[in-house]
Every structure is written in structure tokens, then in C-alpha cells.
PDB file of N, CA and C in Angstrom:
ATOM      1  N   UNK A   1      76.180 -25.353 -14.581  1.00  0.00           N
ATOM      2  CA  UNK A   1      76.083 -23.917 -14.621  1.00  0.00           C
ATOM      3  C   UNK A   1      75.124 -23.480 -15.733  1.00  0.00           C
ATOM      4  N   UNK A   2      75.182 -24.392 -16.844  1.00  0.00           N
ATOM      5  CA  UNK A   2      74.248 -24.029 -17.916  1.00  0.00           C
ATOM      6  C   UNK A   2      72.666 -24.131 -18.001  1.00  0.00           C
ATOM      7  N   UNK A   3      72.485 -25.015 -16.731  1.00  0.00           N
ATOM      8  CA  UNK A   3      71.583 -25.073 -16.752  1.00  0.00           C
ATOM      9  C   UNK A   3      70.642 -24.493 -15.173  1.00  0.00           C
ATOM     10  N   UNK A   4      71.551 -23.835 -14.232  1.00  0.00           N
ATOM     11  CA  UNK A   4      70.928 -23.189 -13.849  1.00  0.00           C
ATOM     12  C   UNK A   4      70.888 -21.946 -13.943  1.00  0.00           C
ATOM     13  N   UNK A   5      71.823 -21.283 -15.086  1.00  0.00           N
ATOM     14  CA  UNK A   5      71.441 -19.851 -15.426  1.00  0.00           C
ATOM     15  C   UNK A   5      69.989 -20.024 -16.877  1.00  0.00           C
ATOM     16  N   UNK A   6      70.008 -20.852 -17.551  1.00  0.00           N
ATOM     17  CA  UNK A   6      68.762 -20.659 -18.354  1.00  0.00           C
ATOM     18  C   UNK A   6      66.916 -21.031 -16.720  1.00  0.00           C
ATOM     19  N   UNK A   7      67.617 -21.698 -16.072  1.00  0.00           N
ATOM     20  CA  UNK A   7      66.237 -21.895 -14.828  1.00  0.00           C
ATOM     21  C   UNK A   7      66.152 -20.499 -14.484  1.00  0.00           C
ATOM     22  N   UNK A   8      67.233 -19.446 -13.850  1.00  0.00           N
ATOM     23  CA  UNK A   8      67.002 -17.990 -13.531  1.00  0.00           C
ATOM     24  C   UNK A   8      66.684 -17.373 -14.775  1.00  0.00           C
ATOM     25  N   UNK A   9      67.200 -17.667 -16.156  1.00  0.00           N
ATOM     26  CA  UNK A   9      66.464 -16.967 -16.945  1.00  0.00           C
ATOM     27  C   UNK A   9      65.010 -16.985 -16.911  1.00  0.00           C
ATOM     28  N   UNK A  10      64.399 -17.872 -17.257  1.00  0.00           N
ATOM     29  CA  UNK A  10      63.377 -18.387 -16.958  1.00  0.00           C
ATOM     30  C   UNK A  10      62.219 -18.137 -16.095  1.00  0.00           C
ATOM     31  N   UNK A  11      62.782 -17.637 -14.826  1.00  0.00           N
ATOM     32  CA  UNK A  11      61.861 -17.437 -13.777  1.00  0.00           C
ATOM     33  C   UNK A  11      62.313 -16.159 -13.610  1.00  0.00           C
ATOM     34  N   UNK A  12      62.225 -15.783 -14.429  1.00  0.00           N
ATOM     35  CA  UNK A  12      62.714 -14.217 -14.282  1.00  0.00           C
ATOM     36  C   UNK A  12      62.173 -13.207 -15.494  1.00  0.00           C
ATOM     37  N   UNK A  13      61.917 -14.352 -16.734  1.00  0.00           N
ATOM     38  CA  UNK A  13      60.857 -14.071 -17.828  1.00  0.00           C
ATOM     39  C   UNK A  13      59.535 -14.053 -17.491  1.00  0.00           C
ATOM     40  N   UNK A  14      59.244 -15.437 -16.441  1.00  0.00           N
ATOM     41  CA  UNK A  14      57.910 -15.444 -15.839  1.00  0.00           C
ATOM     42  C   UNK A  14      57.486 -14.623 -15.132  1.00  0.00           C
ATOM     43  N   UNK A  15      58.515 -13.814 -14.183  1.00  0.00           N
ATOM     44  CA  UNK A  15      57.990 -12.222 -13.673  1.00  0.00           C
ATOM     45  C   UNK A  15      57.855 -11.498 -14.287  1.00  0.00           C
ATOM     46  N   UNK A  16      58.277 -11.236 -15.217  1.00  0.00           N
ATOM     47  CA  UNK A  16      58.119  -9.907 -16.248  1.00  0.00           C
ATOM     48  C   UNK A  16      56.944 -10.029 -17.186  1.00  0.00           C
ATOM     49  N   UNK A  17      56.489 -11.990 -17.205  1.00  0.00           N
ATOM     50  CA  UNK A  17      54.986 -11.496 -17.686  1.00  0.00           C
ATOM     51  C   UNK A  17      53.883 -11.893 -16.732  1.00  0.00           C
ATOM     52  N   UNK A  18      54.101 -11.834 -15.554  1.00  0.00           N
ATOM     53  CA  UNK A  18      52.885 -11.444 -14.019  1.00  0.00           C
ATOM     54  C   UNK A  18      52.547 -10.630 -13.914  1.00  0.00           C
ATOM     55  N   UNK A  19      51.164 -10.064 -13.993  1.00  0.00           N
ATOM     56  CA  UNK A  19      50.754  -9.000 -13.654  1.00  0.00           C
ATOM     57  C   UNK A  19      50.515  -8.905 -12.183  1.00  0.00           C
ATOM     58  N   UNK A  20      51.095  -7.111 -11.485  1.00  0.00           N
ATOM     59  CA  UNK A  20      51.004  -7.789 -10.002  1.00  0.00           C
ATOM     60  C   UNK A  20      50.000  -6.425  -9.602  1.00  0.00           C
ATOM     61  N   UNK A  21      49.269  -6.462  -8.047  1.00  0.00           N
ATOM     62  CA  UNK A  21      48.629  -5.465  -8.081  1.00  0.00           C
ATOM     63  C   UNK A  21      49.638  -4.731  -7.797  1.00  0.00           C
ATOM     64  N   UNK A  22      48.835  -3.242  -7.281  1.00  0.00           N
ATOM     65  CA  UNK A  22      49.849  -1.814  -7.353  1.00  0.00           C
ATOM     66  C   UNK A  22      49.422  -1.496  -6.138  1.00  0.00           C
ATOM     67  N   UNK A  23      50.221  -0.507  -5.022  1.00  0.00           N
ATOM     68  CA  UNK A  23      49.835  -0.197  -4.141  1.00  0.00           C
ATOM     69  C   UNK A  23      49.399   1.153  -4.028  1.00  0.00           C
ATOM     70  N   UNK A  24      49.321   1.842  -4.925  1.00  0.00           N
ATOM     71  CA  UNK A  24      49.320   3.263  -4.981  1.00  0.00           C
ATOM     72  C   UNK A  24      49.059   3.420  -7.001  1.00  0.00           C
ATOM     73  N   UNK A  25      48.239   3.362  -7.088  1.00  0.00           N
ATOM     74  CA  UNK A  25      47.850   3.541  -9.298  1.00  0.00           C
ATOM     75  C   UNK A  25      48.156   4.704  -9.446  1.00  0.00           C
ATOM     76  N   UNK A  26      48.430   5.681  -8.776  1.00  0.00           N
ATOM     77  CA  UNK A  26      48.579   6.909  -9.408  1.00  0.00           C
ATOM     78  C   UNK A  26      49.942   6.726  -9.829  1.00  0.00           C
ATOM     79  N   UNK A  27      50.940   5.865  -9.426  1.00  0.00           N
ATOM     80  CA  UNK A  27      51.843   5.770  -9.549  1.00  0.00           C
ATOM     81  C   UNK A  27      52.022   4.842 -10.965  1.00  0.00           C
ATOM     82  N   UNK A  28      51.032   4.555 -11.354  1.00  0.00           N
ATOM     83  CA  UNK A  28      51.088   3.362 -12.660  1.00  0.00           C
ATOM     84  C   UNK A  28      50.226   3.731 -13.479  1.00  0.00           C
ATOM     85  N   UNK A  29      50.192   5.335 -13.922  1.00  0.00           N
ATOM     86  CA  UNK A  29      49.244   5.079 -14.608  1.00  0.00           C
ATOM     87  C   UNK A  29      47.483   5.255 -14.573  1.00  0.00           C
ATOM     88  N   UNK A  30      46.955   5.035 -13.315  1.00  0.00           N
ATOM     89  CA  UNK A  30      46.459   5.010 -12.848  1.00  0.00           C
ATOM     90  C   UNK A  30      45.067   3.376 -12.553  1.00  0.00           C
ATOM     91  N   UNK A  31      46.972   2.582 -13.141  1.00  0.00           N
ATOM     92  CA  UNK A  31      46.482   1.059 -13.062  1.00  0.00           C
ATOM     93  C   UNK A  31      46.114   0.827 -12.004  1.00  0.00           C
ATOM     94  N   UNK A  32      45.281  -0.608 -11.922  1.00  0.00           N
ATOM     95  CA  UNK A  32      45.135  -1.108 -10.123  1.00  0.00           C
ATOM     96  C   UNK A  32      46.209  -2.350 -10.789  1.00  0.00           C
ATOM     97  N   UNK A  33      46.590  -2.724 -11.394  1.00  0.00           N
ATOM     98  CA  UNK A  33      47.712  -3.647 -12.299  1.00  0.00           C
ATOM     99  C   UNK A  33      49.388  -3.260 -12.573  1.00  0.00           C
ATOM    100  N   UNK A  34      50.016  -3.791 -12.488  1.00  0.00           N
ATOM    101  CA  UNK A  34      51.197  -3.636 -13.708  1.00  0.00           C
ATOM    102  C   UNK A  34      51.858  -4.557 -14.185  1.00  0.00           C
ATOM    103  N   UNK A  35      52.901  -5.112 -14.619  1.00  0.00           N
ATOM    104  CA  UNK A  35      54.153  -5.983 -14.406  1.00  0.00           C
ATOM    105  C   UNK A  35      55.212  -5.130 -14.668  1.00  0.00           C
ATOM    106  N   UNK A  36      56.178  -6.156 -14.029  1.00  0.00           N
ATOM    107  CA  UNK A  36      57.979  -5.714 -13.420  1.00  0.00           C
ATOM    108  C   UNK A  36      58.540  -4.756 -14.599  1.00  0.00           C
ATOM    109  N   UNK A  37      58.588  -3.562 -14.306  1.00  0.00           N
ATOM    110  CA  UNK A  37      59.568  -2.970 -15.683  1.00  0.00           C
ATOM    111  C   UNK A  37      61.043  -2.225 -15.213  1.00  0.00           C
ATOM    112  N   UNK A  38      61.055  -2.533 -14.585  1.00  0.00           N
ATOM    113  CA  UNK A  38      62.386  -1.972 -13.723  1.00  0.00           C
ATOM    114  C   UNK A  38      62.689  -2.873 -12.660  1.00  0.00           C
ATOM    115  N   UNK A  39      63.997  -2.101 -12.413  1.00  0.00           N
ATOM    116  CA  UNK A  39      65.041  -3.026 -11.181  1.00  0.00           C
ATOM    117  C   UNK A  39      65.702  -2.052 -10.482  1.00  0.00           C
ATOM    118  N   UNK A  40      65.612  -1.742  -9.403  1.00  0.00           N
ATOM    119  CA  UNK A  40      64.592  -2.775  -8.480  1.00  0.00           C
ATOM    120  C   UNK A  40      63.572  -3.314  -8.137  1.00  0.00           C
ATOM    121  N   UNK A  41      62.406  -3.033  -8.088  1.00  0.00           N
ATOM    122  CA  UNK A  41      61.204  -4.014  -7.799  1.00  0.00           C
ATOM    123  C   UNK A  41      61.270  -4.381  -6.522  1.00  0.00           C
ATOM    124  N   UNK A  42      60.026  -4.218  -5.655  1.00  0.00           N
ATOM    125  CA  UNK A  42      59.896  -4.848  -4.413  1.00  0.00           C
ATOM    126  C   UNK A  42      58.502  -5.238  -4.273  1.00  0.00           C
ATOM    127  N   UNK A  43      58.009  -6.314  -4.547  1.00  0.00           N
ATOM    128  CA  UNK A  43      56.590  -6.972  -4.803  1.00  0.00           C
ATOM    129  C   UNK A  43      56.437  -7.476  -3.122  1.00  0.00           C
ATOM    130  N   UNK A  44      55.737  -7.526  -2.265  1.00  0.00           N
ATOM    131  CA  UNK A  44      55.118  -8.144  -1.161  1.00  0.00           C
ATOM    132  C   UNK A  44      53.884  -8.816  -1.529  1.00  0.00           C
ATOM    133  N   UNK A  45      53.525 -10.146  -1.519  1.00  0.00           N
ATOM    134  CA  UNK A  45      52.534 -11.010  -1.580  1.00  0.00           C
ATOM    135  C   UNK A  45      52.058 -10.448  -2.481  1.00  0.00           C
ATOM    136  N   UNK A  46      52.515 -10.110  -3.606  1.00  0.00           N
ATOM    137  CA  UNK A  46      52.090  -9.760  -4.970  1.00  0.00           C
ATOM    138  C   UNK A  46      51.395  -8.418  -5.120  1.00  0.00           C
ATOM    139  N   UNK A  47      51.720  -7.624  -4.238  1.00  0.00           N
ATOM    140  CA  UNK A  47      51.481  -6.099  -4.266  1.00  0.00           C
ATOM    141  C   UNK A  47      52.878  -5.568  -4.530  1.00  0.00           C
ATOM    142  N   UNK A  48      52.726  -4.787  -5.552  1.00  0.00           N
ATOM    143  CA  UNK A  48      54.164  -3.627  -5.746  1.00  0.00           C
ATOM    144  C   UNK A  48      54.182  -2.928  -5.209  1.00  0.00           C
ATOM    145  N   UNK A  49      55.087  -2.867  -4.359  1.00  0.00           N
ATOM    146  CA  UNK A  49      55.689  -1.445  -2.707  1.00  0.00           C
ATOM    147  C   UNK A  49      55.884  -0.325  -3.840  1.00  0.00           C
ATOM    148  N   UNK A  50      55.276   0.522  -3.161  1.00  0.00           N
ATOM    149  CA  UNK A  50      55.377   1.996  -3.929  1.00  0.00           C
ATOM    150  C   UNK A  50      55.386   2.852  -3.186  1.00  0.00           C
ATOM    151  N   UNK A  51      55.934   2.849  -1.539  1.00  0.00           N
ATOM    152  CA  UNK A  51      56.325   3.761  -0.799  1.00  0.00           C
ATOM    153  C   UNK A  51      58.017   4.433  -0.750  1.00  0.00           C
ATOM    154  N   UNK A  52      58.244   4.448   0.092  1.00  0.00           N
ATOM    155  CA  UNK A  52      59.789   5.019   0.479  1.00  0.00           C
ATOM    156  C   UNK A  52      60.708   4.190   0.007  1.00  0.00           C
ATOM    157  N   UNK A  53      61.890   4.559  -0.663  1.00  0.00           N
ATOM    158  CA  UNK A  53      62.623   3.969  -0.595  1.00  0.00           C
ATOM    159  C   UNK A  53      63.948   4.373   0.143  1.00  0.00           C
ATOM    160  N   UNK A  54      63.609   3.971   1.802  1.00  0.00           N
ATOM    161  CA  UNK A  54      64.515   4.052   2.324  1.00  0.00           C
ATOM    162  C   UNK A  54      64.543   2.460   3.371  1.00  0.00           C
ATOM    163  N   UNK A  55      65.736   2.851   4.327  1.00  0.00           N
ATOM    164  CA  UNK A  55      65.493   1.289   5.144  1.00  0.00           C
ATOM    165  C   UNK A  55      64.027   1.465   6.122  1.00  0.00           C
ATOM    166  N   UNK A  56      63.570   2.234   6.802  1.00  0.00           N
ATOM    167  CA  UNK A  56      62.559   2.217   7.405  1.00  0.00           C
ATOM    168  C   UNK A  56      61.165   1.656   6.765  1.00  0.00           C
ATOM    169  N   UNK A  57      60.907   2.515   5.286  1.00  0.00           N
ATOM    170  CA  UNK A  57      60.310   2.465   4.287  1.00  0.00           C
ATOM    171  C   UNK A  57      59.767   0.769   4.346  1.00  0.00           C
ATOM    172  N   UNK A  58      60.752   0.257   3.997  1.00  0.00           N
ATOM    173  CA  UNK A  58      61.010  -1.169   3.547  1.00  0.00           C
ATOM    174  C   UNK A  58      60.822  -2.047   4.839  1.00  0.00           C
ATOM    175  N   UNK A  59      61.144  -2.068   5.568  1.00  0.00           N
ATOM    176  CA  UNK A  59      60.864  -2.512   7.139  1.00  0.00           C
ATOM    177  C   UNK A  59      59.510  -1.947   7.537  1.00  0.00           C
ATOM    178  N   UNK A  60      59.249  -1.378   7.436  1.00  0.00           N
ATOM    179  CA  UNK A  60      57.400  -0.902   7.262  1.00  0.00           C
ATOM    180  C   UNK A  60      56.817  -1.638   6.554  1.00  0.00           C
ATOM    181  N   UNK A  61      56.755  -1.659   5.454  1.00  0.00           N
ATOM    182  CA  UNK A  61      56.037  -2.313   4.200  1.00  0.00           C
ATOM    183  C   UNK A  61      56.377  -4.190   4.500  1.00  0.00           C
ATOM    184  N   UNK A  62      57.480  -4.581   4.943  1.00  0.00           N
ATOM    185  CA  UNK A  62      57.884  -6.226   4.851  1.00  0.00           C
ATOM    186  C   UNK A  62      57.285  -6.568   6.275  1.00  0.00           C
ATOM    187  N   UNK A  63      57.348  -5.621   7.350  1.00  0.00           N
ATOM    188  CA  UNK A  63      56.904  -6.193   8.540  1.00  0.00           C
ATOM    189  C   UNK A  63      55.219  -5.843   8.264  1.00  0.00           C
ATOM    190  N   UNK A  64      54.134  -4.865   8.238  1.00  0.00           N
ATOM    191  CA  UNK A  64      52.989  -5.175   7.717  1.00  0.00           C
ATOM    192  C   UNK A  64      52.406  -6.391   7.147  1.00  0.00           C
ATOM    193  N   UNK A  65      53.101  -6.947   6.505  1.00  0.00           N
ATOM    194  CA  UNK A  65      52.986  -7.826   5.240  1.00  0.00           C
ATOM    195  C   UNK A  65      52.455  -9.405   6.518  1.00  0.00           C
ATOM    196  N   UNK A  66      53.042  -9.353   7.581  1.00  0.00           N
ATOM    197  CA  UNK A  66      53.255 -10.400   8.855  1.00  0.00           C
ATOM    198  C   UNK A  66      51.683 -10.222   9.008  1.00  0.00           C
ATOM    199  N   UNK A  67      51.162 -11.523   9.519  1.00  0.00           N
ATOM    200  CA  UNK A  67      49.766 -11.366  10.578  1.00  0.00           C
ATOM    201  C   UNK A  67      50.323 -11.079  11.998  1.00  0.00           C
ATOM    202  N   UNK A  68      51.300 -12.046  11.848  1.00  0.00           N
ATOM    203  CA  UNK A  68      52.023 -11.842  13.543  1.00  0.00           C
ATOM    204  C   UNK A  68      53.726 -11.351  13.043  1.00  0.00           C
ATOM    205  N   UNK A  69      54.229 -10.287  13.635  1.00  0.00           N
ATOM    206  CA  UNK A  69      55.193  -9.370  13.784  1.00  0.00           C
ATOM    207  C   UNK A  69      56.215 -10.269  13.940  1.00  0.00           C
ATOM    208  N   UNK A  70      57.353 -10.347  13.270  1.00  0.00           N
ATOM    209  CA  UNK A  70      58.842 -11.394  13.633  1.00  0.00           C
ATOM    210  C   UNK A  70      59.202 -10.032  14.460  1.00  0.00           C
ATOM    211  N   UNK A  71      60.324 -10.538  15.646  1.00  0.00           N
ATOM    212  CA  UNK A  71      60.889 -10.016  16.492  1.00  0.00           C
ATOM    213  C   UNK A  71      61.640  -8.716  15.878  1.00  0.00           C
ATOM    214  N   UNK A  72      62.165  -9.212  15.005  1.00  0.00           N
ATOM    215  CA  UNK A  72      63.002  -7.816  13.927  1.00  0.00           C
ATOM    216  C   UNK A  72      62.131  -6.918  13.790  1.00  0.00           C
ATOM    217  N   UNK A  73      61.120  -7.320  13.475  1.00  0.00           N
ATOM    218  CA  UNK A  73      60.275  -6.034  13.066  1.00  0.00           C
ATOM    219  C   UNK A  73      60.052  -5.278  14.205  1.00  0.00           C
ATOM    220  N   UNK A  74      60.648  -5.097  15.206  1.00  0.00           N
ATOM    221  CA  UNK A  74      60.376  -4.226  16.602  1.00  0.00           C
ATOM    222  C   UNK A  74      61.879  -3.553  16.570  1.00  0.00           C
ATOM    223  N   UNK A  75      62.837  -3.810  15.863  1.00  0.00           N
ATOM    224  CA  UNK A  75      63.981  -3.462  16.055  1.00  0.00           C
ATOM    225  C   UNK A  75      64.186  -2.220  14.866  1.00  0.00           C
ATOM    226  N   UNK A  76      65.050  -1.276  15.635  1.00  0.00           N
ATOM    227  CA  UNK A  76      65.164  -0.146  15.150  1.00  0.00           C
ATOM    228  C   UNK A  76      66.276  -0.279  13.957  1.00  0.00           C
ATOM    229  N   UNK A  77      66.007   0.272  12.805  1.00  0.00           N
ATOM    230  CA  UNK A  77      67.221  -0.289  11.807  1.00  0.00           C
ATOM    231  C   UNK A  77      67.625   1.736  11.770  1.00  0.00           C
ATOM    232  N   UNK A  78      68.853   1.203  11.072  1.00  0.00           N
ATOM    233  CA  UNK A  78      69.597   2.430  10.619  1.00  0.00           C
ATOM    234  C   UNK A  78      70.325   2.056   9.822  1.00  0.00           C
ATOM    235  N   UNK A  79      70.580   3.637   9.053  1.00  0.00           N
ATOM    236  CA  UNK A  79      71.135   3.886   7.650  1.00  0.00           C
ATOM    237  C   UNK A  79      72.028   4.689   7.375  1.00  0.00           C
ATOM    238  N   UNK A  80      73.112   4.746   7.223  1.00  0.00           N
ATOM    239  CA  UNK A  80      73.744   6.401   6.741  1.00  0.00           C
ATOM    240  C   UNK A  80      73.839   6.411   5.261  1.00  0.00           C
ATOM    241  N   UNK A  81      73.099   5.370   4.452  1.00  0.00           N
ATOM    242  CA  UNK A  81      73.062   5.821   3.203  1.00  0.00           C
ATOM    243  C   UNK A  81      71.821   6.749   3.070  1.00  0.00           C
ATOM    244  N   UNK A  82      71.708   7.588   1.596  1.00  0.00           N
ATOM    245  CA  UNK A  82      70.630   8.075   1.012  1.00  0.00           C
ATOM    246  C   UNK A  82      69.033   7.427   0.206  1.00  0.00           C
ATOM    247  N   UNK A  83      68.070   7.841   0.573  1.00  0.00           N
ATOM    248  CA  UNK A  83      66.900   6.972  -0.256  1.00  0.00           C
ATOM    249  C   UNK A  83      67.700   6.884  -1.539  1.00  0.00           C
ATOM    250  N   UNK A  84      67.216   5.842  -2.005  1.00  0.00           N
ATOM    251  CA  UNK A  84      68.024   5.390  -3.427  1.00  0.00           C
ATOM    252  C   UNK A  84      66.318   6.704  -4.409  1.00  0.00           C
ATOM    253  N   UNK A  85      67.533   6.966  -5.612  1.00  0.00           N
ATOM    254  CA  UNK A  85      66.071   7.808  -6.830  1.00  0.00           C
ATOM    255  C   UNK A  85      66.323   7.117  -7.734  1.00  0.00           C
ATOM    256  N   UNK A  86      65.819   7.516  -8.664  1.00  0.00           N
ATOM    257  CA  UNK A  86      66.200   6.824 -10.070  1.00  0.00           C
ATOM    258  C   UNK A  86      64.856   6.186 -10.826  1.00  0.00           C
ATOM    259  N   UNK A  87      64.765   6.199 -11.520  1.00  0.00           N
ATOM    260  CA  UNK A  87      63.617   5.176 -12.331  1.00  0.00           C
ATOM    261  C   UNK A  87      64.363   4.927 -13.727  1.00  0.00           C
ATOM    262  N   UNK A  88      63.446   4.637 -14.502  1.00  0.00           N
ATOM    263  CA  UNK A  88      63.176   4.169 -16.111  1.00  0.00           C
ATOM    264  C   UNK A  88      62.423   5.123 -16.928  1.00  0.00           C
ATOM    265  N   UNK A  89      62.010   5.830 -16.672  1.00  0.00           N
ATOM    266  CA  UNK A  89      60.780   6.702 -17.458  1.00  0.00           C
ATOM    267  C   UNK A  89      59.440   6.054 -17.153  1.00  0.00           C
ATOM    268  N   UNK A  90      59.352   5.631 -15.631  1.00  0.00           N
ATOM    269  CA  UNK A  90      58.229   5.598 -15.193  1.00  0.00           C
ATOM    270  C   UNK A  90      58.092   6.163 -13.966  1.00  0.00           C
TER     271      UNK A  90
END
């Protein structure tokens, strides 16, 4: 146990010093850069999702991400929760 919570420590320090691109800079600053400063975080092939955060949102952005479409990604999702808000002071 001790030693696979210092491995998640670990690779979890190494994200926080990756710089990843941004999908939207106005949103950073007006970086084309950032790294992880909050949680949640949703990085796709090393672009930070900076659209919706709802389930569609996210099923948009993960199925794009495909050259070729997985079957799910044709399937209609639903939610009766709310877009999640919240930040950090960013």
C-alpha cells in the first residue's frame, strides 16, 4: 500500500508540472499553455477541455478526440444532474 500511494503521488506531481495546450486561451490567460491547477481537469491528448461542463459537453469533446467514432459515441446520453460550476480563482 505504501508503495503504491507514493507511485500515485508521483504521477500526479508529474501532471502538475506538464504543461498542456489550452483549448480556448482566453480562458488561461490568454495562454496557448497551462498546467493542472484545479480538480477537475479534463485533458484530451494533451489539450485542456474548456467547453461545457455537462454530460453532452464531455461526450462531444471525448468522442471528437476518435479518428474513427466508438459506437457510444452515437448514443444519446442523459442527465438529470446540473452542469457542475465552481473553479479556484481561475
Amino acid at each position: 500500500m505504501e508503495d503504491e500511494s507514493q507511485e500515485l503521488l508521483n504521477s500526479q506531481l508529474a501532471l502538475n508540472e506538464k504543461e498542456f495546450q489550452v483549448q480556448n486561451s482566453s480562458k488561461h490567460n490568454s495562454q496557448e499553455k497551462t498546467q493542472i491547477y484545479s480538480s477537475p481537469t479534463l485533458v484530451i491528448n494533451d489539450v485542456v477541455y474548456d467547453g461545457t461542463r455537462d454530460i453532452e459537453g464531455y461526450q462531444k469533446a471525448i468522442c471528437s478526440a476518435f479518428s474513427e467514432h466508438p459506437e457510444e459515441c452515437n448514443k444519446k446520453l442523459t442527465s438529470t444532474a446540473p452542469e457542475v460550476q465552481g473553479g479556484c480563482g481561475q
